[in-house]
PDB file of N, CA and C in Angstrom:
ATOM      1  N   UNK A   1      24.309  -4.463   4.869  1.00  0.00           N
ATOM      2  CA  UNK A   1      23.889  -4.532   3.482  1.00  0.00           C
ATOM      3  C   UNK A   1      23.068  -3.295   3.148  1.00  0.00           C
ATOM      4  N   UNK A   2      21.439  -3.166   2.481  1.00  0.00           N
ATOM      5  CA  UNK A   2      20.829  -2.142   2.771  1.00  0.00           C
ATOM      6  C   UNK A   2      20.559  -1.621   3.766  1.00  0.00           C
ATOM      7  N   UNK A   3      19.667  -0.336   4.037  1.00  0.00           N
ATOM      8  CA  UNK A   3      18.866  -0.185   4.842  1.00  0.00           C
ATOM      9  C   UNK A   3      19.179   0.749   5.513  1.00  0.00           C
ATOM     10  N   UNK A   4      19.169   1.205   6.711  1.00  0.00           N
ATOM     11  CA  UNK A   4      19.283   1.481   8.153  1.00  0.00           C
ATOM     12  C   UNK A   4      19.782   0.968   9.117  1.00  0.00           C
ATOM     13  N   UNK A   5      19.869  -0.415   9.230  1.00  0.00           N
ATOM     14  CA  UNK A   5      20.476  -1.487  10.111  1.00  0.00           C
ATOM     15  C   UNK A   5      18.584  -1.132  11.290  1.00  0.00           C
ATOM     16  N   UNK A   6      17.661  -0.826  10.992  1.00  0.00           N
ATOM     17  CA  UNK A   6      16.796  -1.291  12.026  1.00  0.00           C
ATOM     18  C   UNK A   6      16.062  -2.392  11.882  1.00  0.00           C
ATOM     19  N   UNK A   7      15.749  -3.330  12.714  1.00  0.00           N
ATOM     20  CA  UNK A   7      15.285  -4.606  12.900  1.00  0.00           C
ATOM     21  C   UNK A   7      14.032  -4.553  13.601  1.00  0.00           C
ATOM     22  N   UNK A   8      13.682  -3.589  13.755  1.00  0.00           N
ATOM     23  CA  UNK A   8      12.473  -3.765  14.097  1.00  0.00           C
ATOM     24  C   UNK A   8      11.322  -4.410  13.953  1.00  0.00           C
ATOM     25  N   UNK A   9      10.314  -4.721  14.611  1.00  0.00           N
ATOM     26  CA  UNK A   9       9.418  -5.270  14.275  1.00  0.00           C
ATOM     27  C   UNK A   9       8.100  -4.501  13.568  1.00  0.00           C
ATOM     28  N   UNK A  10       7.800  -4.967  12.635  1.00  0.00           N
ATOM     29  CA  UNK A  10       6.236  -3.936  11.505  1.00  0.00           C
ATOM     30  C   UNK A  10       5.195  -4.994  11.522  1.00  0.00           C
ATOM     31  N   UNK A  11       4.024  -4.279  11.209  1.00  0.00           N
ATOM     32  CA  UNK A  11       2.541  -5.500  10.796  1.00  0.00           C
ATOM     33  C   UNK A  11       2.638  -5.204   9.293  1.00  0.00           C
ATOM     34  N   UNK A  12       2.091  -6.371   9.056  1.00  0.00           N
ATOM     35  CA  UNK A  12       1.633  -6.884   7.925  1.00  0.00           C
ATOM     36  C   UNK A  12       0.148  -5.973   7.391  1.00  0.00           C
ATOM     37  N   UNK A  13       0.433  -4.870   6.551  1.00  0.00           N
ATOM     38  CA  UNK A  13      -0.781  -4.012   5.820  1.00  0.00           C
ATOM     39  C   UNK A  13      -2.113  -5.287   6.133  1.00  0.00           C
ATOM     40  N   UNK A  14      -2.052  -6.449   5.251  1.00  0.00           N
ATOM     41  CA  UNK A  14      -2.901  -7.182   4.648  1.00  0.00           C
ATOM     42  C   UNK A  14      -3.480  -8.001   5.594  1.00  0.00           C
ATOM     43  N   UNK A  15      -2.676  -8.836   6.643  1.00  0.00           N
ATOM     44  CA  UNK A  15      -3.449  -9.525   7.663  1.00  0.00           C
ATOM     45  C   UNK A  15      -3.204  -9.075   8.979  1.00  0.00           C
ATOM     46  N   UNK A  16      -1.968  -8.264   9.470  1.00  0.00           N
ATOM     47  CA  UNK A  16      -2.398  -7.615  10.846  1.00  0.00           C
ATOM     48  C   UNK A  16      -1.415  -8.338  11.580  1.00  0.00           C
ATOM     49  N   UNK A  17      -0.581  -9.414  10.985  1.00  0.00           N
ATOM     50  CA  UNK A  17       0.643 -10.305  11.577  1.00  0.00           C
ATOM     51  C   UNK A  17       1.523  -9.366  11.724  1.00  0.00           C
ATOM     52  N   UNK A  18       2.398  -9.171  13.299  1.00  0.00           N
ATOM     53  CA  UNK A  18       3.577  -8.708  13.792  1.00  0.00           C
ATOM     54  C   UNK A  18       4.617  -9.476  13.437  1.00  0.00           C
ATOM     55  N   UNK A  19       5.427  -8.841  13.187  1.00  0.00           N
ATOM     56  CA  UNK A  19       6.888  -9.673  12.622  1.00  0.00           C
ATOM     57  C   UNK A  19       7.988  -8.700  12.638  1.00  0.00           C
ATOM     58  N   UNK A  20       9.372  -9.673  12.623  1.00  0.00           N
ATOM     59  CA  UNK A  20      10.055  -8.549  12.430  1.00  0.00           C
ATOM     60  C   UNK A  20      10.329  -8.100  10.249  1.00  0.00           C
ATOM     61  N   UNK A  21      11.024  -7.017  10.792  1.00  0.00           N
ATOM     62  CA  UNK A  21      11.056  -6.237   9.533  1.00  0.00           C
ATOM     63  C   UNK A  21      12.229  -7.148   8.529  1.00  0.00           C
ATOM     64  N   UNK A  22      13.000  -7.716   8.915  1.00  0.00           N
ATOM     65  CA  UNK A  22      13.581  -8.613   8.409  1.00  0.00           C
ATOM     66  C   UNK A  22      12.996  -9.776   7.774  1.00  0.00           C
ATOM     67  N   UNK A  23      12.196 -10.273   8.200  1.00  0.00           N
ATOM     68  CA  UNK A  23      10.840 -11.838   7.568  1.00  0.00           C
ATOM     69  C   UNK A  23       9.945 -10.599   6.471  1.00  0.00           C
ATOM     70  N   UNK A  24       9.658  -9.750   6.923  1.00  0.00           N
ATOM     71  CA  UNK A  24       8.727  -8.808   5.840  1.00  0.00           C
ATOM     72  C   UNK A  24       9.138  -8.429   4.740  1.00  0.00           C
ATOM     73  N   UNK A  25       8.042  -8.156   3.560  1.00  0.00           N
ATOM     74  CA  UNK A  25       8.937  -7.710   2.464  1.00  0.00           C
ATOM     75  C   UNK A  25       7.874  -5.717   2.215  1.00  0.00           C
ATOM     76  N   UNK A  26       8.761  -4.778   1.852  1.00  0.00           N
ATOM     77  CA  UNK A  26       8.470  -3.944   1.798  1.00  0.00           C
ATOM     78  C   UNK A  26       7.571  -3.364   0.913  1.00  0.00           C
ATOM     79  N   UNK A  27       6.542  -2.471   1.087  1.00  0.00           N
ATOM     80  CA  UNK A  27       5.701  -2.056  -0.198  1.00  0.00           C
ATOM     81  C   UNK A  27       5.610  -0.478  -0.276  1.00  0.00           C
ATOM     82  N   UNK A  28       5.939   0.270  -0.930  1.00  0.00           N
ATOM     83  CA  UNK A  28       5.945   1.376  -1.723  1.00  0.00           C
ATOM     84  C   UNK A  28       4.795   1.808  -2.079  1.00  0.00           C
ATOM     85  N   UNK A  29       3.280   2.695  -1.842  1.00  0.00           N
ATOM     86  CA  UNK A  29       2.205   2.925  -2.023  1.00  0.00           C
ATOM     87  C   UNK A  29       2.623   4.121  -3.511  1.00  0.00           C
ATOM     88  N   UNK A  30       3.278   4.555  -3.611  1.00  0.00           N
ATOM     89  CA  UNK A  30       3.724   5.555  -4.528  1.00  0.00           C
ATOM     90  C   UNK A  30       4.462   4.812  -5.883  1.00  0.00           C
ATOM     91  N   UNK A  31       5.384   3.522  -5.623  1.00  0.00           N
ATOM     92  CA  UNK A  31       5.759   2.399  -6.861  1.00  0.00           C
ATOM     93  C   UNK A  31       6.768   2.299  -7.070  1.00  0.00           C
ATOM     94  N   UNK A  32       7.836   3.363  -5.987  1.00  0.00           N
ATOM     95  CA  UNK A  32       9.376   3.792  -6.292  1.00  0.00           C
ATOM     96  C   UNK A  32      10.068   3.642  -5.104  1.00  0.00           C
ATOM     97  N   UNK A  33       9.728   2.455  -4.751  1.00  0.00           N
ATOM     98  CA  UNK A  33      10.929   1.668  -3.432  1.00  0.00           C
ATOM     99  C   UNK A  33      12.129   1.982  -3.599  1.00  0.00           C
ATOM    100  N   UNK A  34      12.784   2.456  -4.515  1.00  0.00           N
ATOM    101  CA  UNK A  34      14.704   2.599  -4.618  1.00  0.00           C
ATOM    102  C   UNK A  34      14.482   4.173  -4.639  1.00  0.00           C
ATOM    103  N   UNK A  35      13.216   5.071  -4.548  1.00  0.00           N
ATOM    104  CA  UNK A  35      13.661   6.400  -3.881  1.00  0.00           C
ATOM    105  C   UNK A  35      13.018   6.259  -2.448  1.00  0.00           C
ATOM    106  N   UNK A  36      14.105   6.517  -1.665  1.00  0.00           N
ATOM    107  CA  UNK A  36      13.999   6.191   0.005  1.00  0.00           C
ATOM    108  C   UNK A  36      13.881   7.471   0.902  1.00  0.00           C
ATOM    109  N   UNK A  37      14.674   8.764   0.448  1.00  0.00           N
ATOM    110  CA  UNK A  37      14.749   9.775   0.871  1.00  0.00           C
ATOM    111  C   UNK A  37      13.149  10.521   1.396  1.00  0.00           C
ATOM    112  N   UNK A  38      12.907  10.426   2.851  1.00  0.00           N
ATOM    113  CA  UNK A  38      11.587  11.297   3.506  1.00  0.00           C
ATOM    114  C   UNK A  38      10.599  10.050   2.787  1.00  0.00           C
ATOM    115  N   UNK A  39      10.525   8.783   3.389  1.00  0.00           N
ATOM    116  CA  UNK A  39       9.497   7.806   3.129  1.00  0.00           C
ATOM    117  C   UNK A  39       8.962   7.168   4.662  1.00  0.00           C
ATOM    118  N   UNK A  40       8.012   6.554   4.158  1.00  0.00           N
ATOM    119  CA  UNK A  40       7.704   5.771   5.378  1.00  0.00           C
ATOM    120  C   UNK A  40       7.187   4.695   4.219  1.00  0.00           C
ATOM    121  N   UNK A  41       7.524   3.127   4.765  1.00  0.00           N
ATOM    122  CA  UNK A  41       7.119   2.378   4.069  1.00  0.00           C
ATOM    123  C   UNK A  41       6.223   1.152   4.802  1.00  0.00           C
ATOM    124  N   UNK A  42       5.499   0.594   3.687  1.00  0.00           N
ATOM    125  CA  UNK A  42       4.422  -0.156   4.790  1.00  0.00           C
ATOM    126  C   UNK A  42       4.962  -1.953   4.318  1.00  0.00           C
ATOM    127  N   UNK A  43       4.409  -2.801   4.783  1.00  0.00           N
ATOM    128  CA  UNK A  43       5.090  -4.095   5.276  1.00  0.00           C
ATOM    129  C   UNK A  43       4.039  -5.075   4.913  1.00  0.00           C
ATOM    130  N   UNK A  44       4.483  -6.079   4.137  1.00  0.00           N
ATOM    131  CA  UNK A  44       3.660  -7.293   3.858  1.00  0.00           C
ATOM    132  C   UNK A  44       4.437  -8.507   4.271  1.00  0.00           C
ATOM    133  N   UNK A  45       3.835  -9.207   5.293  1.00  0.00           N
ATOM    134  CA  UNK A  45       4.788 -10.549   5.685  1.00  0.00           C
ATOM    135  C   UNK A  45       4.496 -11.513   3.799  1.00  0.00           C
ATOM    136  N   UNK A  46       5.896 -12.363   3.882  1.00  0.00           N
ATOM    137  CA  UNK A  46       6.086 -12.895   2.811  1.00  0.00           C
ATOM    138  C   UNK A  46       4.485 -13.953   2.101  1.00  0.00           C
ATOM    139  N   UNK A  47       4.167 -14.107   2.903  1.00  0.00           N
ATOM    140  CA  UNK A  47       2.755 -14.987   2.614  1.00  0.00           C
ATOM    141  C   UNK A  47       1.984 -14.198   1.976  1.00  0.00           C
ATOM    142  N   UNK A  48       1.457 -12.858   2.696  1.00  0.00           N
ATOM    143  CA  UNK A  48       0.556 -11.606   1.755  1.00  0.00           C
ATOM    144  C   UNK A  48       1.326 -11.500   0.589  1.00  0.00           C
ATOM    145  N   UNK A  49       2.650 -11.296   0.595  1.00  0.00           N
ATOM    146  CA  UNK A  49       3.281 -11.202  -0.118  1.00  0.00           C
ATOM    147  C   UNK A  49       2.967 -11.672  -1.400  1.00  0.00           C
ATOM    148  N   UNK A  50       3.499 -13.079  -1.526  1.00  0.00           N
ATOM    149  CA  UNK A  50       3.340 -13.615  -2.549  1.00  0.00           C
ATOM    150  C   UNK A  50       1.780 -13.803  -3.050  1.00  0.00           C
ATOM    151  N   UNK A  51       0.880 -14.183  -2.386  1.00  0.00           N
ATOM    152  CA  UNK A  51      -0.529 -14.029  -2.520  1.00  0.00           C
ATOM    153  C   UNK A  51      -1.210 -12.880  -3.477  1.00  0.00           C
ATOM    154  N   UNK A  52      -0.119 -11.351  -2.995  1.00  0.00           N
ATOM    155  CA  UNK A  52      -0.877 -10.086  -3.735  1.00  0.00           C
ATOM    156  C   UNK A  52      -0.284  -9.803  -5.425  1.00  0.00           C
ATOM    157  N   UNK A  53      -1.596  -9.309  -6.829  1.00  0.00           N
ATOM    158  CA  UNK A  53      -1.020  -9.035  -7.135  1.00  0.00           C
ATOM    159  C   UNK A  53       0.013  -8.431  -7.559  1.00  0.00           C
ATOM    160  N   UNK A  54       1.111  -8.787  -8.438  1.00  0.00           N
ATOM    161  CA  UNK A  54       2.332  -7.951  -8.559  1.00  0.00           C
ATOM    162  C   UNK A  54       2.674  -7.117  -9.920  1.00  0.00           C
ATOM    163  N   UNK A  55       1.160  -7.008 -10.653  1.00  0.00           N
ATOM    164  CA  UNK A  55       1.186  -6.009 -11.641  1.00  0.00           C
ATOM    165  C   UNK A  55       1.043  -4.609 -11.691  1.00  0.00           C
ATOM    166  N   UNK A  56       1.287  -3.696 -11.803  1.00  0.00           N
ATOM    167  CA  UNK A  56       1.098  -1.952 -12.150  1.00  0.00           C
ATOM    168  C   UNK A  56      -0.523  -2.046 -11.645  1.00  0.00           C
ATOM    169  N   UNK A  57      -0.920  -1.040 -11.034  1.00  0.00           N
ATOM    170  CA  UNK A  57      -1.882  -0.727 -10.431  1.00  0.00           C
ATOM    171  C   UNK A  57      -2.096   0.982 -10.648  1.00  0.00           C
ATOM    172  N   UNK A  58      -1.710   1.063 -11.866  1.00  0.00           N
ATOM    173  CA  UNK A  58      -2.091   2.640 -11.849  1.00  0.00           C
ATOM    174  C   UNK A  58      -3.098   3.625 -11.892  1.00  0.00           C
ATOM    175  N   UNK A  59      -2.962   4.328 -10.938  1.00  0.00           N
ATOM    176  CA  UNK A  59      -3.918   4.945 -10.169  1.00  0.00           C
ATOM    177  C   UNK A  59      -4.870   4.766  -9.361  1.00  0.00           C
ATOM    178  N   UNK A  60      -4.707   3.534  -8.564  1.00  0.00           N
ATOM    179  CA  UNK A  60      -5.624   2.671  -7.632  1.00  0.00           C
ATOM    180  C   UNK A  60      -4.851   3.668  -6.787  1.00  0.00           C
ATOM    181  N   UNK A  61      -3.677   3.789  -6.219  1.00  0.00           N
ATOM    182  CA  UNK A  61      -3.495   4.287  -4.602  1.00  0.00           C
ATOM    183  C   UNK A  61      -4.205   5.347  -4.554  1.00  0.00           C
ATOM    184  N   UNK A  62      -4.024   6.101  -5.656  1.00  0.00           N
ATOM    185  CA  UNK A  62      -4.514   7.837  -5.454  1.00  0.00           C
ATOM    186  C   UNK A  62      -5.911   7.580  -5.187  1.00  0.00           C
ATOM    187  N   UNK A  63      -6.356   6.486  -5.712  1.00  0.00           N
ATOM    188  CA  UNK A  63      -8.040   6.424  -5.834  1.00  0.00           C
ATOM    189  C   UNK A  63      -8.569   5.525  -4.248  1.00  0.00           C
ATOM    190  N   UNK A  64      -7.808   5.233  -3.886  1.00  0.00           N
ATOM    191  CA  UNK A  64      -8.028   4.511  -2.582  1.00  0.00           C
ATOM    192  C   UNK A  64      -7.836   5.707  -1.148  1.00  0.00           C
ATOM    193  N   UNK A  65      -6.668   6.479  -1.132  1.00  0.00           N
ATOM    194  CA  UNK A  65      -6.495   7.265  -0.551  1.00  0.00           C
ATOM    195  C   UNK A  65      -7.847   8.629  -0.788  1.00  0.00           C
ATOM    196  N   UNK A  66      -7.909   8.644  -1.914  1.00  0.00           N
ATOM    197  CA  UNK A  66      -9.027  10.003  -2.129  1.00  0.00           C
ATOM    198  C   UNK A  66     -10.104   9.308  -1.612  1.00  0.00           C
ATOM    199  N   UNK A  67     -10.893   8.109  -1.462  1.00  0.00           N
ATOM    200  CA  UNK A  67     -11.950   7.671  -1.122  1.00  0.00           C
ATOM    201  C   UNK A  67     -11.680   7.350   0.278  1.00  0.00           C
ATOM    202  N   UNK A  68     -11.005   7.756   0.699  1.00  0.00           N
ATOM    203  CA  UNK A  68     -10.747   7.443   2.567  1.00  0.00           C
ATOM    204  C   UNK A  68     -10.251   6.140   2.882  1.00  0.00           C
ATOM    205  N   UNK A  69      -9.725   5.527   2.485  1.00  0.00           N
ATOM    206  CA  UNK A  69      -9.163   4.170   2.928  1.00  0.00           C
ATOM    207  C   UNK A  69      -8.657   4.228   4.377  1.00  0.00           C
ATOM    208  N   UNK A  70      -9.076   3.470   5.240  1.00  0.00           N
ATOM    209  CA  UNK A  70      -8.686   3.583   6.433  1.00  0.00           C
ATOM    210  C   UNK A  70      -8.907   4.372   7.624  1.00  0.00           C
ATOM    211  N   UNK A  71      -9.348   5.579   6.496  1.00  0.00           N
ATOM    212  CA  UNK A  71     -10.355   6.728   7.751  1.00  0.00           C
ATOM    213  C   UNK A  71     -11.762   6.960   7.978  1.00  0.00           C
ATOM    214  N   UNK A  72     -12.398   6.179   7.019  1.00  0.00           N
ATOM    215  CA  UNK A  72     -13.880   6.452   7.501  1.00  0.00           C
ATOM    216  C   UNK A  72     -14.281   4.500   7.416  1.00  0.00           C
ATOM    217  N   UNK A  73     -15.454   4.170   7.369  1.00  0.00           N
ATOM    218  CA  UNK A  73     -15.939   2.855   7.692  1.00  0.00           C
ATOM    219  C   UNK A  73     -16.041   2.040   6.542  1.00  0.00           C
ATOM    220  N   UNK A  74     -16.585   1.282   5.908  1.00  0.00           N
ATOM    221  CA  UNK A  74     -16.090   0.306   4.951  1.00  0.00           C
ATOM    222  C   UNK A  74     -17.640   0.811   3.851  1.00  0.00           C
ATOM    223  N   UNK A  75     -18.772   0.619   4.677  1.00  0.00           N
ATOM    224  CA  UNK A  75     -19.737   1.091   3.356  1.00  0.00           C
ATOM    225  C   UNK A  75     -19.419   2.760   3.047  1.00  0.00           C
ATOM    226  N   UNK A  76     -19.046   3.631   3.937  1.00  0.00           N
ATOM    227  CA  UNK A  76     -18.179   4.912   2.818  1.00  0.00           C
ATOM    228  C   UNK A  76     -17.661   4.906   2.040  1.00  0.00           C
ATOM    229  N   UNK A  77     -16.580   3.999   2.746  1.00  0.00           N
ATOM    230  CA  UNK A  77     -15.411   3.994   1.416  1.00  0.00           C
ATOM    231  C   UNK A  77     -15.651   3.598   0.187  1.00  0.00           C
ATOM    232  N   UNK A  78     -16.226   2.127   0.056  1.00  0.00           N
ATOM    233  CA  UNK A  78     -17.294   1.588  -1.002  1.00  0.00           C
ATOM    234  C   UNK A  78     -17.854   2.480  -1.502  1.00  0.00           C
ATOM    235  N   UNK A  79     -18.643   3.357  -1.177  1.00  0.00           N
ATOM    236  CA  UNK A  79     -19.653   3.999  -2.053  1.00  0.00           C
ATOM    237  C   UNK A  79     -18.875   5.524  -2.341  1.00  0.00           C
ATOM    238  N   UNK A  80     -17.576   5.682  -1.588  1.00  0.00           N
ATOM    239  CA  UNK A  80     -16.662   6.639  -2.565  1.00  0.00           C
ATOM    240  C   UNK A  80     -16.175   5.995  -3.427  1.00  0.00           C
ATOM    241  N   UNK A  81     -14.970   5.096  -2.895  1.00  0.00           N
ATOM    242  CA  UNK A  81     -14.732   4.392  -4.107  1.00  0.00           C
ATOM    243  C   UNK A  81     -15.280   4.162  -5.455  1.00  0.00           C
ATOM    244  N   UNK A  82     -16.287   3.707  -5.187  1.00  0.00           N
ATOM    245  CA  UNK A  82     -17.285   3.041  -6.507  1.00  0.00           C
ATOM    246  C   UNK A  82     -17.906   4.684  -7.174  1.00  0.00           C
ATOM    247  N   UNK A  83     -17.745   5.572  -6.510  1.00  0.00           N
ATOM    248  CA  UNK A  83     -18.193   6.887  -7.518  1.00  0.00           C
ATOM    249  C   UNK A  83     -16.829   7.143  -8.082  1.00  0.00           C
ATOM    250  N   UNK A  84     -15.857   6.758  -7.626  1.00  0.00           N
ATOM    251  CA  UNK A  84     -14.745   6.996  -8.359  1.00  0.00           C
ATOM    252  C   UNK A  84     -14.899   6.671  -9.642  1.00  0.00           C
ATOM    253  N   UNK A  85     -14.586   5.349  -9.919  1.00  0.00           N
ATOM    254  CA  UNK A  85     -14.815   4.144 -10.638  1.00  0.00           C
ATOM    255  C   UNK A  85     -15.590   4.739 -12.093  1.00  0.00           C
ATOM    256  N   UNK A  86     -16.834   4.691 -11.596  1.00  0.00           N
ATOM    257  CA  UNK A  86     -17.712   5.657 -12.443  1.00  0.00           C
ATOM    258  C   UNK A  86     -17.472   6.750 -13.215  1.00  0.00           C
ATOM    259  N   UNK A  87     -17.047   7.497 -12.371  1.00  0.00           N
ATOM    260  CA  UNK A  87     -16.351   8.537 -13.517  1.00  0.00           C
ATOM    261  C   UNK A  87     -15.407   8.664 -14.637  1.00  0.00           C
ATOM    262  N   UNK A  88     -15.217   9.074 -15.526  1.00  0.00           N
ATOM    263  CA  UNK A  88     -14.659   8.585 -16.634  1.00  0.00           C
ATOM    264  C   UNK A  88     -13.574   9.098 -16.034  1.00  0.00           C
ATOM    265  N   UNK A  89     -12.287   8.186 -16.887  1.00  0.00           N
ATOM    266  CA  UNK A  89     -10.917   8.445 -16.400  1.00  0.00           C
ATOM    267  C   UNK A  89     -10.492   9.669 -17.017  1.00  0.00           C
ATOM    268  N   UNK A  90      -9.406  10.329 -16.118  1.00  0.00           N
ATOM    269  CA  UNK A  90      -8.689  11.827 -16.485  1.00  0.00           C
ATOM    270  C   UNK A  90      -7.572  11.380 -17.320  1.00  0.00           C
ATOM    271  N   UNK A  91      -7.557  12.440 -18.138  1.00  0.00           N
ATOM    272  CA  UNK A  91      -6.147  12.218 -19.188  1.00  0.00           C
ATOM    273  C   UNK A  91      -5.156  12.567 -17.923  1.00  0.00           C
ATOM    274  N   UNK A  92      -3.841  12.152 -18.124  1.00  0.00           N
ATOM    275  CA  UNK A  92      -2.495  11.779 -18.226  1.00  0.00           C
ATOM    276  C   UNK A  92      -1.850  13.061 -18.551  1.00  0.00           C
ATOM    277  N   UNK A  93      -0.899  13.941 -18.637  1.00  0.00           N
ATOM    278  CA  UNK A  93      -0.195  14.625 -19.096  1.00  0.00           C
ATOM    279  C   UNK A  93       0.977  13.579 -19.500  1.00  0.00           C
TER     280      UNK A  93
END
């Protein structure tokens, strides 16, 4: 059908559950899952799944990634984050 034909097994971004990639449903940090070409994609078992919201989130990734998500410790990120926040939003082209 789609895909690759790999079956591998991925974790779950949200709780850290191993599964295979088949039970998982896929998430797109960028918002454009049907462009596949040079991606790596990250994995929510169906439970996170349905649990997370599923509205437009625009400009949270960029703002999560610029505040270190995942690379520095949790009160950093917080207190990048939250200077984000603060700042007034940038126009759009």
């Amino acid at each position: 059908m789609f895909g690759d034909g790999d079956d591998g097994r991925v974790t779950c971004i949200a709780c850290g559950t191993e599964l295979p990639r088949s039970a998982a449903r896929e998430y797109d940090k960028a918002g454009d899952r049907w462009e596949r070409e040079e991606k790596t994609f990250e994995y929510f078992c169906k439970p996170c799944d349905r649990d997370r919201c599923h509205q437009p989130r625009r400009g949270l990734e960029d703002a999560l990634v610029a505040s270190g998500a995942g690379e520095c410790d949790r009160s950093e990120f917080l207190a990048r984050l939250s200077e984000q926040w603060e700042q007034p939003p940038r126009e759009e082209p």
